[in-house]
C-alpha atoms as a PDB file:
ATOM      1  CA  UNK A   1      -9.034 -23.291  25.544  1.00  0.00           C
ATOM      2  CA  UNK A   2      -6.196 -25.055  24.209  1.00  0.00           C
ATOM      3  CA  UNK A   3      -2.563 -24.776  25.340  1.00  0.00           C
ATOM      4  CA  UNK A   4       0.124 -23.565  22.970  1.00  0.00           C
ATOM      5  CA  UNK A   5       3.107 -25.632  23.574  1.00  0.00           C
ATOM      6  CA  UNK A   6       6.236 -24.531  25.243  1.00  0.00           C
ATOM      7  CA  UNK A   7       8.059 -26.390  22.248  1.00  0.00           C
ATOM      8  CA  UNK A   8       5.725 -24.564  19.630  1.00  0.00           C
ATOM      9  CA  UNK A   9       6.390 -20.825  21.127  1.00  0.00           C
ATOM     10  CA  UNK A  10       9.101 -19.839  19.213  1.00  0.00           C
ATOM     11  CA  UNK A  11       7.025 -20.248  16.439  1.00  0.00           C
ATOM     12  CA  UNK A  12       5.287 -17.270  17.603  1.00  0.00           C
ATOM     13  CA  UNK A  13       7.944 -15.375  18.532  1.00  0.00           C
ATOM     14  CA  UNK A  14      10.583 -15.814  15.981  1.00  0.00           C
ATOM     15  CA  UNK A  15      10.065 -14.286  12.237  1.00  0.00           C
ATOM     16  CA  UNK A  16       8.559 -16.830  10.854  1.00  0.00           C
ATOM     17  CA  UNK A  17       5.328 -16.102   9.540  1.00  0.00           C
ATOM     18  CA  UNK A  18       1.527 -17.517  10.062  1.00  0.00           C
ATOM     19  CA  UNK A  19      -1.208 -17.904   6.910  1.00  0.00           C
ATOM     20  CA  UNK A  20      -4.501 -16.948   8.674  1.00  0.00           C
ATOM     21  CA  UNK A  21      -7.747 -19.070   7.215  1.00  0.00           C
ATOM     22  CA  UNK A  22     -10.972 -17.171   7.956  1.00  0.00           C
ATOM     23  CA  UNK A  23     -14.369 -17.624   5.802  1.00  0.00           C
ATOM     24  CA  UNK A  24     -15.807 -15.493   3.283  1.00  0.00           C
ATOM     25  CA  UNK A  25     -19.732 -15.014   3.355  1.00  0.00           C
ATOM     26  CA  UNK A  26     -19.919 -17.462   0.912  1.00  0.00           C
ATOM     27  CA  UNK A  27     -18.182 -20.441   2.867  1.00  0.00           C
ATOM     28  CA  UNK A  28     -15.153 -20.119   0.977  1.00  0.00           C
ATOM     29  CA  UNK A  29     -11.599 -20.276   2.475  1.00  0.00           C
ATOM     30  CA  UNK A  30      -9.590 -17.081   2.543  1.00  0.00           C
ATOM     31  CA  UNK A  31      -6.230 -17.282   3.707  1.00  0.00           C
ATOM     32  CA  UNK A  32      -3.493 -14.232   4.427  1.00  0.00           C
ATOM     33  CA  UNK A  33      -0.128 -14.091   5.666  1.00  0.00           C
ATOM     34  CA  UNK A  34       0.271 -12.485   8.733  1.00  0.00           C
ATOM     35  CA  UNK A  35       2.763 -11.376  11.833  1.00  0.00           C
ATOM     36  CA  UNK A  36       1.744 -13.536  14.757  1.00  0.00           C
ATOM     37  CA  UNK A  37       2.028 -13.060  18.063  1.00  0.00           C
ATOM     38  CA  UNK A  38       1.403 -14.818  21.443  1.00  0.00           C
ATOM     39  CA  UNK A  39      -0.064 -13.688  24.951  1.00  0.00           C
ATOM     40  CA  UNK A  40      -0.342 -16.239  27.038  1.00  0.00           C
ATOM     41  CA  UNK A  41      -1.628 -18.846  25.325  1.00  0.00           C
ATOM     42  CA  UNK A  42      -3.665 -16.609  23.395  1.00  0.00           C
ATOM     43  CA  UNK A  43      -2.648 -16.050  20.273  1.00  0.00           C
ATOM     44  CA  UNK A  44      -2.576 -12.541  18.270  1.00  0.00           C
ATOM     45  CA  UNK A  45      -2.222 -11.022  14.953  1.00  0.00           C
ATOM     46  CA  UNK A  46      -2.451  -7.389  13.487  1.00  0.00           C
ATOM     47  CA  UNK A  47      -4.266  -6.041  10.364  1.00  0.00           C
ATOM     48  CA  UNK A  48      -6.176  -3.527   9.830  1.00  0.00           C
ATOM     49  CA  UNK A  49      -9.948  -2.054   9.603  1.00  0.00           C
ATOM     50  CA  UNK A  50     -11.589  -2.264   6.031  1.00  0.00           C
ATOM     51  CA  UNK A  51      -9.957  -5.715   5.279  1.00  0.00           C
ATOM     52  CA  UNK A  52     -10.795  -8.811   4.570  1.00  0.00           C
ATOM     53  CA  UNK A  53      -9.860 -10.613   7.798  1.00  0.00           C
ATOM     54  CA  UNK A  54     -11.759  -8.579  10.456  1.00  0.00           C
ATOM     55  CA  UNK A  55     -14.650  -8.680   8.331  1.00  0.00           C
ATOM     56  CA  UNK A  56     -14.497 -12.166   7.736  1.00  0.00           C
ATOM     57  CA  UNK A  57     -13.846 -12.428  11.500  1.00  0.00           C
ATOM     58  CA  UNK A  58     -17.352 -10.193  12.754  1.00  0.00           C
ATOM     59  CA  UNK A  59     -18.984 -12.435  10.417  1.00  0.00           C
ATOM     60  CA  UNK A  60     -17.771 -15.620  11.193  1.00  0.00           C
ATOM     61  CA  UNK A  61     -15.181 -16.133  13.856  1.00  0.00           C
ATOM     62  CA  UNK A  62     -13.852 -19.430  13.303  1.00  0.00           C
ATOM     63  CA  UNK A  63     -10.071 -19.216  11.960  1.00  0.00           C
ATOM     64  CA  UNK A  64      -7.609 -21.803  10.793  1.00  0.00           C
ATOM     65  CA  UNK A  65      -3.525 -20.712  11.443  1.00  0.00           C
ATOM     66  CA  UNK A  66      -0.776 -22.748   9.983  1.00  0.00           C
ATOM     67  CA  UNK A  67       2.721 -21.416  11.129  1.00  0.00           C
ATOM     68  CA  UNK A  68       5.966 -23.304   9.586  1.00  0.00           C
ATOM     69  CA  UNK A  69       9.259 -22.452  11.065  1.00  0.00           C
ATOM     70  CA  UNK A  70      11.129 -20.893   8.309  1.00  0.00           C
ATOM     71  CA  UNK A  71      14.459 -22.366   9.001  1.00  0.00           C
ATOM     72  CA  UNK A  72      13.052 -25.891   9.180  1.00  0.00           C
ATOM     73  CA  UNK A  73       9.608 -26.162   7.348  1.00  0.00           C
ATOM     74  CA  UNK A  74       9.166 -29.771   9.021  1.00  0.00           C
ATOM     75  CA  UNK A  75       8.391 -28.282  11.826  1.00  0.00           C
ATOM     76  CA  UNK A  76       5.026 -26.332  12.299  1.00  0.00           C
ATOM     77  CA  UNK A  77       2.519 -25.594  14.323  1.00  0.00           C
ATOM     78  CA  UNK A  78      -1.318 -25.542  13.726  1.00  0.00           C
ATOM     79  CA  UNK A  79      -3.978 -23.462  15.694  1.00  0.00           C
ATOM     80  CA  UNK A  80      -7.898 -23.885  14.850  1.00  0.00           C
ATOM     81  CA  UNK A  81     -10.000 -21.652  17.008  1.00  0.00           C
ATOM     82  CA  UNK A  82     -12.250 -18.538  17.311  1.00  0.00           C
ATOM     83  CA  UNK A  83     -11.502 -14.709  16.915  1.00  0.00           C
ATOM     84  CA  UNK A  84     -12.290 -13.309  20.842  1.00  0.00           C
ATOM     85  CA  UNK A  85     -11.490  -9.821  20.117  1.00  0.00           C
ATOM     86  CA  UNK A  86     -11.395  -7.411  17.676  1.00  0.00           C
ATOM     87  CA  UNK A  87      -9.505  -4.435  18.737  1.00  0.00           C
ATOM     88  CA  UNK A  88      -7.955  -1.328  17.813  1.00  0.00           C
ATOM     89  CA  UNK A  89      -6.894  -0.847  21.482  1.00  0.00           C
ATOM     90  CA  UNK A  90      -3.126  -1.229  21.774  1.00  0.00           C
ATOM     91  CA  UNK A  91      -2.971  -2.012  18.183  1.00  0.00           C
ATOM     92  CA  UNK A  92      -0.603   1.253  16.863  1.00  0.00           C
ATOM     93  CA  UNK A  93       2.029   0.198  19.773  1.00  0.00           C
ATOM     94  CA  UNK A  94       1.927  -3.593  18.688  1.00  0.00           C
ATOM     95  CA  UNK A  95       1.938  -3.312  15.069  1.00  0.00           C
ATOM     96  CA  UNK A  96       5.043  -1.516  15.894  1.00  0.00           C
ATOM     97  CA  UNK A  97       6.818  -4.117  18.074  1.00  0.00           C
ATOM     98  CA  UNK A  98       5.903  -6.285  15.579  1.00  0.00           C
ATOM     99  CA  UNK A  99       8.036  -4.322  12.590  1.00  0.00           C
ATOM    100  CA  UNK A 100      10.613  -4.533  14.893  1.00  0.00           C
ATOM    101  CA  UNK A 101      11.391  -8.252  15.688  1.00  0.00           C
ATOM    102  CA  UNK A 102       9.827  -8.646  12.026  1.00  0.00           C
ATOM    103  CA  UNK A 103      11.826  -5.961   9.848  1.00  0.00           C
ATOM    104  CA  UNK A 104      14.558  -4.198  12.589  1.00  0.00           C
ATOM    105  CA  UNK A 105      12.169  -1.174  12.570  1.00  0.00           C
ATOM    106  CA  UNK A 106      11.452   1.088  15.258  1.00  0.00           C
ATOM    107  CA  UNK A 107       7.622   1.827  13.539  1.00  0.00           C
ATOM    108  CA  UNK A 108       5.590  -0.036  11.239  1.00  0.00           C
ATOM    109  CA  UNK A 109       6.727   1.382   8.000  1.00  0.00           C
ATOM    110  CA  UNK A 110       3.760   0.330   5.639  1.00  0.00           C
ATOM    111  CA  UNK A 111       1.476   2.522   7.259  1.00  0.00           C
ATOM    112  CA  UNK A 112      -1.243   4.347   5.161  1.00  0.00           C
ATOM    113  CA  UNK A 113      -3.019   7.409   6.076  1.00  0.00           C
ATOM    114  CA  UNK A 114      -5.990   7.150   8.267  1.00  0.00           C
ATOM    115  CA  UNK A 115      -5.570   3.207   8.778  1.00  0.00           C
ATOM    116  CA  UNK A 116      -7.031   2.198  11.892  1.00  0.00           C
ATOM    117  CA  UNK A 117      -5.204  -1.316  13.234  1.00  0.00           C
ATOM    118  CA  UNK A 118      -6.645  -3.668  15.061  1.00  0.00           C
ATOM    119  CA  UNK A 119      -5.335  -6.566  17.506  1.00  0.00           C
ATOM    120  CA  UNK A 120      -7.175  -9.764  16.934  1.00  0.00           C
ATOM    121  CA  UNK A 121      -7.084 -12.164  20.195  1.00  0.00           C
ATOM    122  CA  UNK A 122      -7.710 -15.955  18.879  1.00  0.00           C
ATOM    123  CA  UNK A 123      -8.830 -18.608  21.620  1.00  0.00           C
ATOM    124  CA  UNK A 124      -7.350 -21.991  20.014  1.00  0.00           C
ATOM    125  CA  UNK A 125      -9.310 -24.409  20.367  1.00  0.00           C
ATOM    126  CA  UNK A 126      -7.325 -27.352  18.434  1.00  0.00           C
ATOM    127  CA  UNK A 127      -3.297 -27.090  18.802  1.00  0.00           C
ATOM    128  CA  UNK A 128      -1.587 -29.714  16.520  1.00  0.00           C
ATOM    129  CA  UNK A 129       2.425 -29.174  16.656  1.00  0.00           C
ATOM    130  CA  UNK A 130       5.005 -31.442  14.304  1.00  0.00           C
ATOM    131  CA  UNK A 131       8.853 -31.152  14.820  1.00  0.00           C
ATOM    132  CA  UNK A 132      11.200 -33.439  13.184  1.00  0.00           C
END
């Protein structure tokens, strides 16, 4: 496992957001923004069940991240690895947390009914990180 660098962790802490590459069926790139988050040096994002992402993800879990600081785009950070877990343990509580460094929100207001979220945990395996 790769080591996210101290220098590089405000990336993933700040507001700035990540584009998430996974791969269709097909072999072809598909590429979301996303919230990001870091445990450890493990890093994290939300979304939820019946997407694109975690389908891609079951299917394939390689995934490209690419995470430019949004106050100085010359500086980013990029994480190739695999999708670890798939979870919708502890997802409702940190989808949450995550509208509130994101939007100032105590809960996630984009919610829909019956949507299941789900944590993904990404191992990086390739950390590249550029400041200028």
């Amino acid at each position: 496992m790769a080591k996210i660098p101290d220098a590089a962790r405000h990336l993933f802490e700040g507001q700035s957001f990540a584009h998430v590459a996974t791969l269709n069926p097909d072999g072809s790139p598909q590429v979301s923004p996303v919230w990001i988050g870091l445990d450890g040096d493990t890093v994290t994002f939300n979304t939820a069940e019946g997407r694109v992402k975690p389908k891609n993800l079951r299917n394939d879990p390689r995934v490209a991240i690419s995470i430019a600081d949004g106050e100085n785009p010359y500086e980013n950070v990029l994480v190739q690895g695999r999708a670890t877990e798939i979870t919708p343990e502890g997802a409702d509580a940190d989808i949450d947390a995550l509208a509130k460094r994101y939007l100032g929100a105590d809960e996630y207001p984009f919610r829909q009914p019956g949507e299941e979220r789900l944590i993904v945990r990404i191992e990086a395996e390739k950390v590249n990180h550029q400041a200028s």
